[in-house]
Protein backbone atom coordinates (compact mmCIF):
# COMPACT_ATOMS: atom_id res chain seq x y z
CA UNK A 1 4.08 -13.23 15.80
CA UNK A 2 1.74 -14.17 18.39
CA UNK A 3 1.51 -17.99 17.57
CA UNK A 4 3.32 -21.09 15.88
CA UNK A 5 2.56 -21.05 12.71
CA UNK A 6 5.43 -21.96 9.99
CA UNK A 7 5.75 -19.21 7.43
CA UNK A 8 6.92 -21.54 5.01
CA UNK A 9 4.09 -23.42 2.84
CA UNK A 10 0.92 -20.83 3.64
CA UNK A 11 -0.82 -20.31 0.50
CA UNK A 12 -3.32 -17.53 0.49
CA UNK A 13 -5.95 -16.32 -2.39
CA UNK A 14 -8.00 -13.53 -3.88
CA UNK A 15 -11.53 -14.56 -5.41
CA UNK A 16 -13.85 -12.96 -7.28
CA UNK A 17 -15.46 -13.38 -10.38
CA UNK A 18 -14.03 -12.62 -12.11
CA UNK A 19 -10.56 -12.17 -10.85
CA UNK A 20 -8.25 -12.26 -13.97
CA UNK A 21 -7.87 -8.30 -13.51
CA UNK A 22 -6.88 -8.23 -9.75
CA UNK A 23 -3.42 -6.56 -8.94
CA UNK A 24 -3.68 -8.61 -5.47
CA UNK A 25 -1.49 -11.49 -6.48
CA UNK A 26 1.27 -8.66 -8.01
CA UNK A 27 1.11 -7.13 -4.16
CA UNK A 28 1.28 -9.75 -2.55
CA UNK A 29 4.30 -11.72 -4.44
CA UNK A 30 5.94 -8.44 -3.93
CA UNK A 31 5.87 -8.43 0.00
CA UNK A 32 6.26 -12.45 -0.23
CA UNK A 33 9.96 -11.77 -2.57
CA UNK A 34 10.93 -8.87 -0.28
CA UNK A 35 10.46 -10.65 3.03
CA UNK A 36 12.05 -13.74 2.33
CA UNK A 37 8.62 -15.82 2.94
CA UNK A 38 8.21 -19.10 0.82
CA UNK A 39 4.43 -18.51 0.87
CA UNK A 40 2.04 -17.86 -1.63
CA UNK A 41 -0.59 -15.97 -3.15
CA UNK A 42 -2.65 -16.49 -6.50
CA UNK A 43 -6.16 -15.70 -7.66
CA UNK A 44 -8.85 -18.29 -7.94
CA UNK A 45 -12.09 -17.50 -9.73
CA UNK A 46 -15.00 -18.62 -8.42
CA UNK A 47 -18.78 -18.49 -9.46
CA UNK A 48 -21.24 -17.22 -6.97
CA UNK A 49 -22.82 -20.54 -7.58
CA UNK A 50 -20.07 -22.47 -6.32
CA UNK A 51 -18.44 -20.18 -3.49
CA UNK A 52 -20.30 -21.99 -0.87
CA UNK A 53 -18.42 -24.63 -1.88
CA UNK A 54 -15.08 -22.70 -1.71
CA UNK A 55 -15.73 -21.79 1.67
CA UNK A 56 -17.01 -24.84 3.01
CA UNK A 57 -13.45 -26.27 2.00
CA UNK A 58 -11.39 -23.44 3.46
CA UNK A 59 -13.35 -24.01 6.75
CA UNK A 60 -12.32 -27.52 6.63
CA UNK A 61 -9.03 -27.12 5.45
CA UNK A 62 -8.86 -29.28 2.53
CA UNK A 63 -8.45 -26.22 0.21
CA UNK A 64 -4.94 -25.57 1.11
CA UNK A 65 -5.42 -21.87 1.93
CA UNK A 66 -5.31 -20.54 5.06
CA UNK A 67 -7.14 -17.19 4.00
CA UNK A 68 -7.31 -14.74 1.49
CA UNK A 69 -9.66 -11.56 0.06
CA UNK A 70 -12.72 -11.62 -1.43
CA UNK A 71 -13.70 -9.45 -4.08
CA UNK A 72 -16.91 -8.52 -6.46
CA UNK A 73 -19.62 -9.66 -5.99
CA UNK A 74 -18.75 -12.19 -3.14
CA UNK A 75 -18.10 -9.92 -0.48
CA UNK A 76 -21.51 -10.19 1.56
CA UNK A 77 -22.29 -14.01 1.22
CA UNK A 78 -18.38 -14.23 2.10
CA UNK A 79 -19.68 -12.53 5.06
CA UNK A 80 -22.22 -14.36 5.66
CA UNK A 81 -20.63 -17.32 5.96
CA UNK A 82 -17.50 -16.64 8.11
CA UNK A 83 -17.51 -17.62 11.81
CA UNK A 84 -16.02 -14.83 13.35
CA UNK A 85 -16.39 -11.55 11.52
CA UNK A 86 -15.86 -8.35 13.13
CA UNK A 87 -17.77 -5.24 13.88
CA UNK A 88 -16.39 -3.62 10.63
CA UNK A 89 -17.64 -6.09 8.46
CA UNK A 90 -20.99 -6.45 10.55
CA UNK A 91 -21.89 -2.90 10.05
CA UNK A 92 -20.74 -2.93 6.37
CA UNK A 93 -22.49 -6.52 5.80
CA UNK A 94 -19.26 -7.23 3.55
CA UNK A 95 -15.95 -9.01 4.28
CA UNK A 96 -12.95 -8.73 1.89
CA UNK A 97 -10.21 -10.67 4.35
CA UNK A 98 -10.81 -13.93 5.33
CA UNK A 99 -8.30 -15.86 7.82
CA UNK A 100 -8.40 -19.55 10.10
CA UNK A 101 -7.89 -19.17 13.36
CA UNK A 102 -8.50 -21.77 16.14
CA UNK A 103 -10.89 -23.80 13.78
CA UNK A 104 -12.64 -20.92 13.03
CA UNK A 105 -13.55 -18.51 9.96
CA UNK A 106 -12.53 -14.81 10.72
CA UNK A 107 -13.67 -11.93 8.77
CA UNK A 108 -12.85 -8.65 8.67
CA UNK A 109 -12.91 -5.77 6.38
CA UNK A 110 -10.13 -3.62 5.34
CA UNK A 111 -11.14 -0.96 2.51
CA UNK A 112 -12.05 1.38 5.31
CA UNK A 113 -8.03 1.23 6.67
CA UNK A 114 -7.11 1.16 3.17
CA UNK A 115 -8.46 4.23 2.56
CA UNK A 116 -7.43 6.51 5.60
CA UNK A 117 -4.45 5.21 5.56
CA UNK A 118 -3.79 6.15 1.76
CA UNK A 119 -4.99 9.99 2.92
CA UNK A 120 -2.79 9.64 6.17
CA UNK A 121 0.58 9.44 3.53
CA UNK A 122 -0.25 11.40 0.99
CA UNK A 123 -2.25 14.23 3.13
CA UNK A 124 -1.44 14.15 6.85
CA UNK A 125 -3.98 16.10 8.74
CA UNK A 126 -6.85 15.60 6.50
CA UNK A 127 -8.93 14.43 9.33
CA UNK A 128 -8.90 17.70 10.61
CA UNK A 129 -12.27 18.95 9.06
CA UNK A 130 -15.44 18.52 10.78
CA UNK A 131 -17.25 18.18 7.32
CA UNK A 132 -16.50 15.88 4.39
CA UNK A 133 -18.42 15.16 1.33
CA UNK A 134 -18.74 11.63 -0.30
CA UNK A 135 -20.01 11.42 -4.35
CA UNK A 136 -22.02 7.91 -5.10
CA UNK A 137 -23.82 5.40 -2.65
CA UNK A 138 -23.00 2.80 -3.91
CA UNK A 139 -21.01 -0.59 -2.09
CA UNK A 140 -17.90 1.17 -2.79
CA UNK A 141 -18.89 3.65 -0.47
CA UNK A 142 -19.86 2.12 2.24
CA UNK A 143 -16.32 1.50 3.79
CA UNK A 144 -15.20 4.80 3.34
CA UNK A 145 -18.39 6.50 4.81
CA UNK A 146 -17.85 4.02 8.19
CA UNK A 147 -14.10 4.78 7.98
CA UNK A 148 -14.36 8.96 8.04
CA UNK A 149 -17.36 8.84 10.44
CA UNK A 150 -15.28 6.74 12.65
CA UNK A 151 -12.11 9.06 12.30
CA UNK A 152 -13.98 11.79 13.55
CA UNK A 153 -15.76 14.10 10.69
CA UNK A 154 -18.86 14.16 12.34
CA UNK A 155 -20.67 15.86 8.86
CA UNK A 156 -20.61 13.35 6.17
CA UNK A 157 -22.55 14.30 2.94
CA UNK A 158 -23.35 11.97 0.73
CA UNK A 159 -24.57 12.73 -2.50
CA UNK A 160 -25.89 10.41 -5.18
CA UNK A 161 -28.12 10.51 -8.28
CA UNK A 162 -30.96 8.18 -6.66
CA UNK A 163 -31.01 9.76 -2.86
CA UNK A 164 -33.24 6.74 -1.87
CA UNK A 165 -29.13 5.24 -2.17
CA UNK A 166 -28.38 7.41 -0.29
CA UNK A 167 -30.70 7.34 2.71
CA UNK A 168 -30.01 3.58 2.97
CA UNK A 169 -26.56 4.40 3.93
CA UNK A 170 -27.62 7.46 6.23
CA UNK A 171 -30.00 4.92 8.16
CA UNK A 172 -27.25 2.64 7.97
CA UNK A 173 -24.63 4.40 9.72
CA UNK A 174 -26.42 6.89 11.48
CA UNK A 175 -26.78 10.57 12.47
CA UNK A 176 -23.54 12.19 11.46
CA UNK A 177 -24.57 10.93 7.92
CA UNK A 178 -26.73 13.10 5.40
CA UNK A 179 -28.59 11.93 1.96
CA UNK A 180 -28.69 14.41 -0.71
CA UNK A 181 -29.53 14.58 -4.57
CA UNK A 182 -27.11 15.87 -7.02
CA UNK A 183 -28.94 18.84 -7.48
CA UNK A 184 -28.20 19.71 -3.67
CA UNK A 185 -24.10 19.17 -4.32
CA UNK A 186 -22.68 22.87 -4.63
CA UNK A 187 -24.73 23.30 -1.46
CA UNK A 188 -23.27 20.62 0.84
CA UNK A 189 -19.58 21.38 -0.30
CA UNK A 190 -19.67 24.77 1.22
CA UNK A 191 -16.87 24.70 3.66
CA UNK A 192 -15.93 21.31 2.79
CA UNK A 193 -12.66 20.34 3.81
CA UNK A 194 -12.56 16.30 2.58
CA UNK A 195 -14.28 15.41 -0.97
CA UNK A 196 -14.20 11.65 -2.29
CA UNK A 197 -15.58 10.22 -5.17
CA UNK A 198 -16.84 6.20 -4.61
CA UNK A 199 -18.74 6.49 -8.14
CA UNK A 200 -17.32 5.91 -11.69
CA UNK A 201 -17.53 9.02 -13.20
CA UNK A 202 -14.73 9.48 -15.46
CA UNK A 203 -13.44 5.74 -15.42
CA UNK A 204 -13.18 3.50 -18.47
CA UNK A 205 -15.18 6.18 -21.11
CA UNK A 206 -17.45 7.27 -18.42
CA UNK A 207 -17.66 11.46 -19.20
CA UNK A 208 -17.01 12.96 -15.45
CA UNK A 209 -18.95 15.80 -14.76
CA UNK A 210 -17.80 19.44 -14.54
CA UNK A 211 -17.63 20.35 -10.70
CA UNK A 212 -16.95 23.58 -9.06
CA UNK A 213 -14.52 22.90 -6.41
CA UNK A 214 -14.92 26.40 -4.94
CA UNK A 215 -17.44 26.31 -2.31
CA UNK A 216 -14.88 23.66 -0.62
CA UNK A 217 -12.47 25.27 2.34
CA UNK A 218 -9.44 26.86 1.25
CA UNK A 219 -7.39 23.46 2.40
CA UNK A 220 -9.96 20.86 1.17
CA UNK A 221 -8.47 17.75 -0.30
CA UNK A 222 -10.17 15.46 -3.10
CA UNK A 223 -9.66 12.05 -3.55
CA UNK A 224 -10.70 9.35 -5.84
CA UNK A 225 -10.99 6.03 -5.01
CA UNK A 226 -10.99 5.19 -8.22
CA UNK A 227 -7.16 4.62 -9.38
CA UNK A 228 -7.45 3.46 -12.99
CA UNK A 229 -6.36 6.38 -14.51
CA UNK A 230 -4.26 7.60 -11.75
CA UNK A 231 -5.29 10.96 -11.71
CA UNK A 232 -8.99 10.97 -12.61
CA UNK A 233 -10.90 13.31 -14.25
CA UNK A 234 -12.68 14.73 -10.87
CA UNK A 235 -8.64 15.09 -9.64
CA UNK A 236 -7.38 17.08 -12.42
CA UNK A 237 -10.43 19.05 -11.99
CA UNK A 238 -9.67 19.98 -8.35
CA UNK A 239 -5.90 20.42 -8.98
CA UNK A 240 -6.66 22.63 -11.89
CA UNK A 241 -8.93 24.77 -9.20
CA UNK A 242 -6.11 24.57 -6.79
CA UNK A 243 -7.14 21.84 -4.43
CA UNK A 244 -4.84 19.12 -2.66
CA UNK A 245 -5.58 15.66 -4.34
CA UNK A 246 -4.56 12.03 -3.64
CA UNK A 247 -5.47 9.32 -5.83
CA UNK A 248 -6.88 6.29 -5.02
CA UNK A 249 -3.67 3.40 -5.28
CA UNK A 250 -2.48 3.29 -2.47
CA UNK A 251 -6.31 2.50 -0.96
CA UNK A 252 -5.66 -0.62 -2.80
CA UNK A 253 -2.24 -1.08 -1.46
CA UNK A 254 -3.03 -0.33 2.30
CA UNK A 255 -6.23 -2.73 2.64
CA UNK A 256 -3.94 -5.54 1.67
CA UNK A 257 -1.57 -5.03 4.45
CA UNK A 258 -3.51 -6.38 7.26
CA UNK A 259 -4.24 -9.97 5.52
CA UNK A 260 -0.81 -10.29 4.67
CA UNK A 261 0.00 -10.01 8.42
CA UNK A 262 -2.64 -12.55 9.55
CA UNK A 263 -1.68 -15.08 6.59
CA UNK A 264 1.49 -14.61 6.83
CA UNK A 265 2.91 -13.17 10.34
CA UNK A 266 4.81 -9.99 9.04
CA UNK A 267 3.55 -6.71 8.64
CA UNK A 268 4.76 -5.79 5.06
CA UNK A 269 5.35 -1.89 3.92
CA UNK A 270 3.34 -0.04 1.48
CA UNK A 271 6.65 2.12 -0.01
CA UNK A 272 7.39 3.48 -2.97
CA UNK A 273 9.09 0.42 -5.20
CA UNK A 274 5.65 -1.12 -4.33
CA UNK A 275 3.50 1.89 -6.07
CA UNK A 276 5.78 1.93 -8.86
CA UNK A 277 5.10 -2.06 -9.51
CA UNK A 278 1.56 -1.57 -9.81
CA UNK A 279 1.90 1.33 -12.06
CA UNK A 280 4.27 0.04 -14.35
CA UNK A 281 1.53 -3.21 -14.74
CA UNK A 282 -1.52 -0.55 -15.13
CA UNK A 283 0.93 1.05 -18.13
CA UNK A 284 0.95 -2.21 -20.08
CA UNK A 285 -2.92 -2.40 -19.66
């Protein structure tokens, strides 16, 4: 494990606000049940008012957690306010883990991993293309436009309704990444071989656009990071055109693996009794 902490006692949190909705504590209590550890891991709701507050007593230690994630719409001040946070989450200017560690706040930030590693399972070798294409530019897709360019696809697309979105994040993570309107889509897909959509389109009543999946290569795959319904409306599109897709669960699922391992000292497994837990809960929703 690397140090001398007791993996009996650690409590660890997800906050956001709100937070009622997060699958993170049903993950979490999961790995906690199947490796024996008497930690544990709830949700706390906290107001963007008062999360200085929340932080200064994590910092401290009189809060009783030793870490946790950080979700909508703390993730920058979170931040912000860590000690120690990483390169990841300095380029991204958001931080979803949190962690102590010698008296100090540690940030990191995870959706990035989350996300290749999701495509890694379900569609080994998708790295393989030297051009991918990312829908929406909005703080969603931040992490996955750091995590392709850094695995390699060194032509990233991204195409949003406002392009001035989009040129933010081409200034922001520099020269392999392209703005484009939506007009300009069909173009930038030609050859294609990853396309993800960071927007909503098609979630919760939203009507999802018809798109042609053609001009993609032959052995694109699309994904959705969206995972609420499973398969989306832009994935049963693609399938329907004949085009590899992987929803976007097990995103969810991977980024929570490293905090687990800081918090609690084992590296937990992302398998298949896991996916099925977090299914069966979206079902009764």
């Amino acid at each position: 494990m690397g140090d001398s902490r007791e993996t009996h006692g650690l409590n660890a949190f997800v906050t956001g606000y709100p937070v009622k909705h997060s699958r993170s504590p049903l993950i979490h209590g999961h790995w906690l049940r199947t490796l024996d550890l008497a930690g544990s891991y709830r949700a706390v709701e906290v107001t963007p008012d008062a999360f200085p507050a929340f932080i200064a007593a994590l910092k401290d230690r009189s809060s009783g957690y030793i870490g946790g994630n950080v979700t909508i719409p703390h993730k920058e001040i979170a931040f912000k306010l860590a000690d120690r946070p990483d390169e990841l989450s300095a380029e991204l200017g958001a931080s979803n883990t949190l962690w102590l560690e010698d008296g100090l706040l540690h940030a990191t930030n995870t959706d990035g991993r989350g996300f290749t590693s999701n495509l890694d399972e379900r569609h080994p070798g998708w790295d393989q293309t030297g051009q991918a294409v990312i829908l929406g530019a909005g703080g969603a897709s931040r992490a996955v436009i750091q995590a392709v360019r850094d695995r390699g696809v060194n032509e990233i697309h991204v195409v949003n309704r406002t392009i001035e979105r989009a040129r933010e994040l081409s200034d922001r993570f520099g020269v392999h990444i392209h703005a484009h309107p939506m007009a300009a889509l069909g173009e930038v897909m030609q050859g294609a071989g990853l396309f993800v959509n960071t927007t909503s389109l098609g979630m919760e009543n939203e009507v999802a656009p018809t798109i042609d999946f053609s001009p993609l290569a032959e052995n694109a795959v699309v994904t959705d990071i969206v995972y609420v319904p499973l398969k989306t409306p832009l994935l049963a599109q693609a399938k329907e055109q004949g085009f590899a897709i992987v929803d976007g669960l097990g995103m969810l699922l991977y980024q929570a693996v490293p905090g687990f391992e800081k918090w609690f000292g084992k590296r937990p497994v992302v398998d298949a009794a896991l996916r099925a837990l977090i299914i069966a809960d979206m079902d009764k929703h």
